[in-house]
C-alpha atoms as a PDB file:
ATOM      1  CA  UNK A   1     -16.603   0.639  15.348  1.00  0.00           C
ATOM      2  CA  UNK A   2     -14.576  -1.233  17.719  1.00  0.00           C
ATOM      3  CA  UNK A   3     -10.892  -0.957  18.950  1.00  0.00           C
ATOM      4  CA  UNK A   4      -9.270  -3.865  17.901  1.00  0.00           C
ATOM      5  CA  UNK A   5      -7.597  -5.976  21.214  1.00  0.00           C
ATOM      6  CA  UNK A   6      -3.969  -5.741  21.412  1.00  0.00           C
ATOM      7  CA  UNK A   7      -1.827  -9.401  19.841  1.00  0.00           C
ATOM      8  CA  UNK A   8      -0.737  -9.988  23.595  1.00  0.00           C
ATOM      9  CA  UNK A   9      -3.243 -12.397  25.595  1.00  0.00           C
ATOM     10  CA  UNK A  10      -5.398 -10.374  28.268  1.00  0.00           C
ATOM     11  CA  UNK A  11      -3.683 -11.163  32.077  1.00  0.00           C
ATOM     12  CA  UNK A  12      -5.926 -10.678  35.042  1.00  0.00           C
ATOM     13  CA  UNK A  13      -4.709  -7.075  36.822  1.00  0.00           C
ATOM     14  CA  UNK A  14      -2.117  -5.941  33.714  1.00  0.00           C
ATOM     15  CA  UNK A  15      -3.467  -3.121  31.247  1.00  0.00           C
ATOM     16  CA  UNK A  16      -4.200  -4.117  27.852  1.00  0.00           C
ATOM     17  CA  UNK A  17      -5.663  -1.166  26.124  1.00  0.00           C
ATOM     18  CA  UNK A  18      -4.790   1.851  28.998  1.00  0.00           C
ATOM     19  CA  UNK A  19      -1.814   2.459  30.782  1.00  0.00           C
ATOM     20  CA  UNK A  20      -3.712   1.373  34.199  1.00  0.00           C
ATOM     21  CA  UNK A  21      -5.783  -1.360  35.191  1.00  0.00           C
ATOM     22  CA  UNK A  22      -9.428  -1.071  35.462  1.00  0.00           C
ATOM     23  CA  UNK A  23     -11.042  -1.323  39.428  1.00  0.00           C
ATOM     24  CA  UNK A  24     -15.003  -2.334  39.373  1.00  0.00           C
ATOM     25  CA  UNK A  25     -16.975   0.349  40.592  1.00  0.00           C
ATOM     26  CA  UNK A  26     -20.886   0.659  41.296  1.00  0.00           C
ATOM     27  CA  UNK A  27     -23.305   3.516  39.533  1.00  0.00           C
ATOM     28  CA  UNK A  28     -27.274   3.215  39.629  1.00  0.00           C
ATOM     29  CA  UNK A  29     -28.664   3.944  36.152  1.00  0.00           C
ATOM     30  CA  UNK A  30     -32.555   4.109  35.731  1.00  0.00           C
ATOM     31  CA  UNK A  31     -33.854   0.956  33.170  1.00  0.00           C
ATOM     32  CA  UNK A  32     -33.986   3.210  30.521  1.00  0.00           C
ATOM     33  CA  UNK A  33     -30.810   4.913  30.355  1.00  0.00           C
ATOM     34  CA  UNK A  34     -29.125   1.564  31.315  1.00  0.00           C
ATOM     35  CA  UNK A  35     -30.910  -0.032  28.160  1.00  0.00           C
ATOM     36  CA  UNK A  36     -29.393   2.608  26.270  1.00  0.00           C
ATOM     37  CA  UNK A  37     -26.144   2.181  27.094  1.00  0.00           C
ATOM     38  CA  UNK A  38     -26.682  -1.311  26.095  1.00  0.00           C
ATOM     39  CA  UNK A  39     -27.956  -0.576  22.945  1.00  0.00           C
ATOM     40  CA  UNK A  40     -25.476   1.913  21.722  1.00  0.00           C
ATOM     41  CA  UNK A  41     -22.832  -0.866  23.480  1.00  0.00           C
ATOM     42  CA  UNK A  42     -24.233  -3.432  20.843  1.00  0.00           C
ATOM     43  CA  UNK A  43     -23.743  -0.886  18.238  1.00  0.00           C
ATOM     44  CA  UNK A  44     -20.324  -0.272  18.577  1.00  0.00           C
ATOM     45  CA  UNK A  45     -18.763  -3.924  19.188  1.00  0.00           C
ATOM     46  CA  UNK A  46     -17.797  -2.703  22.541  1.00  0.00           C
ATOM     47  CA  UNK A  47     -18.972  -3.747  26.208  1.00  0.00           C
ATOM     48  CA  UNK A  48     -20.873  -1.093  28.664  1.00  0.00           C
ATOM     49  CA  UNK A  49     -17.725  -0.645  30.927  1.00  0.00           C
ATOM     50  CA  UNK A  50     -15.888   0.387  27.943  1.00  0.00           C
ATOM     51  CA  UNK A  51     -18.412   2.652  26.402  1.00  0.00           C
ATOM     52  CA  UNK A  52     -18.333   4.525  30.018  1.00  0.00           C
ATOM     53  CA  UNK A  53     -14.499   4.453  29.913  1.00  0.00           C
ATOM     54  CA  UNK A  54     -14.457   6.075  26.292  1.00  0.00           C
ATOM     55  CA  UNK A  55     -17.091   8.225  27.268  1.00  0.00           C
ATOM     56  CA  UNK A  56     -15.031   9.651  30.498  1.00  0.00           C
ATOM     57  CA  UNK A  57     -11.953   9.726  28.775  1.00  0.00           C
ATOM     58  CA  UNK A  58     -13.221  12.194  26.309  1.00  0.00           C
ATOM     59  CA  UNK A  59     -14.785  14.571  29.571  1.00  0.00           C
ATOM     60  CA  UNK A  60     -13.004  17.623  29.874  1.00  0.00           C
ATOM     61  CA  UNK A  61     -12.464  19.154  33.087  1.00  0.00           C
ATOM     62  CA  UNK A  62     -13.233  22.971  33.933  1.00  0.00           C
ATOM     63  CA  UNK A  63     -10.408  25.041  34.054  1.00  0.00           C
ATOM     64  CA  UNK A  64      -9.303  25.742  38.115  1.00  0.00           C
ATOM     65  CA  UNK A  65     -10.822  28.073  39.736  1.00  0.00           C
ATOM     66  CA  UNK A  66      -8.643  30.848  40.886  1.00  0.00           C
ATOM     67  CA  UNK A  67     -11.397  31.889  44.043  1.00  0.00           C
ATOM     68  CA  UNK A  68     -10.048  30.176  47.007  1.00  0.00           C
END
């Protein structure tokens, strides 16, 4: 299942489905996993970036640590 794209048209550097831009940034994935990713990218309707941006928006962050 896929988000649908907003009406507007997509402009280079101005958010379309966040409130902030997306910045390219480099991971190294083994074959497998990276197959994976492109499988379950197929699967959805959705590109690999945005299956890592779903997937990190969802994360949720341990609580602070009160030890110094």
């Amino acid at each position: 299942m896929s988000t649908p794209r907003p009406k507007r048209k997509a402009i280079r550097n101005e958010p379309l489905l966040y409130d902030e831009t997306k910045i390219r940034k480099a991971i190294w994935l083994t074959p497998s996993t990276w197959n994976t990713l492109k499988q379950a990218s197929e699967i959805e309707g959705i590109s690999i970036s945005e299956l890592v941006e779903r997937w990190g928006r969802q994360l949720k962050l341990p609580a602070a640590s009160s030890h110094p």
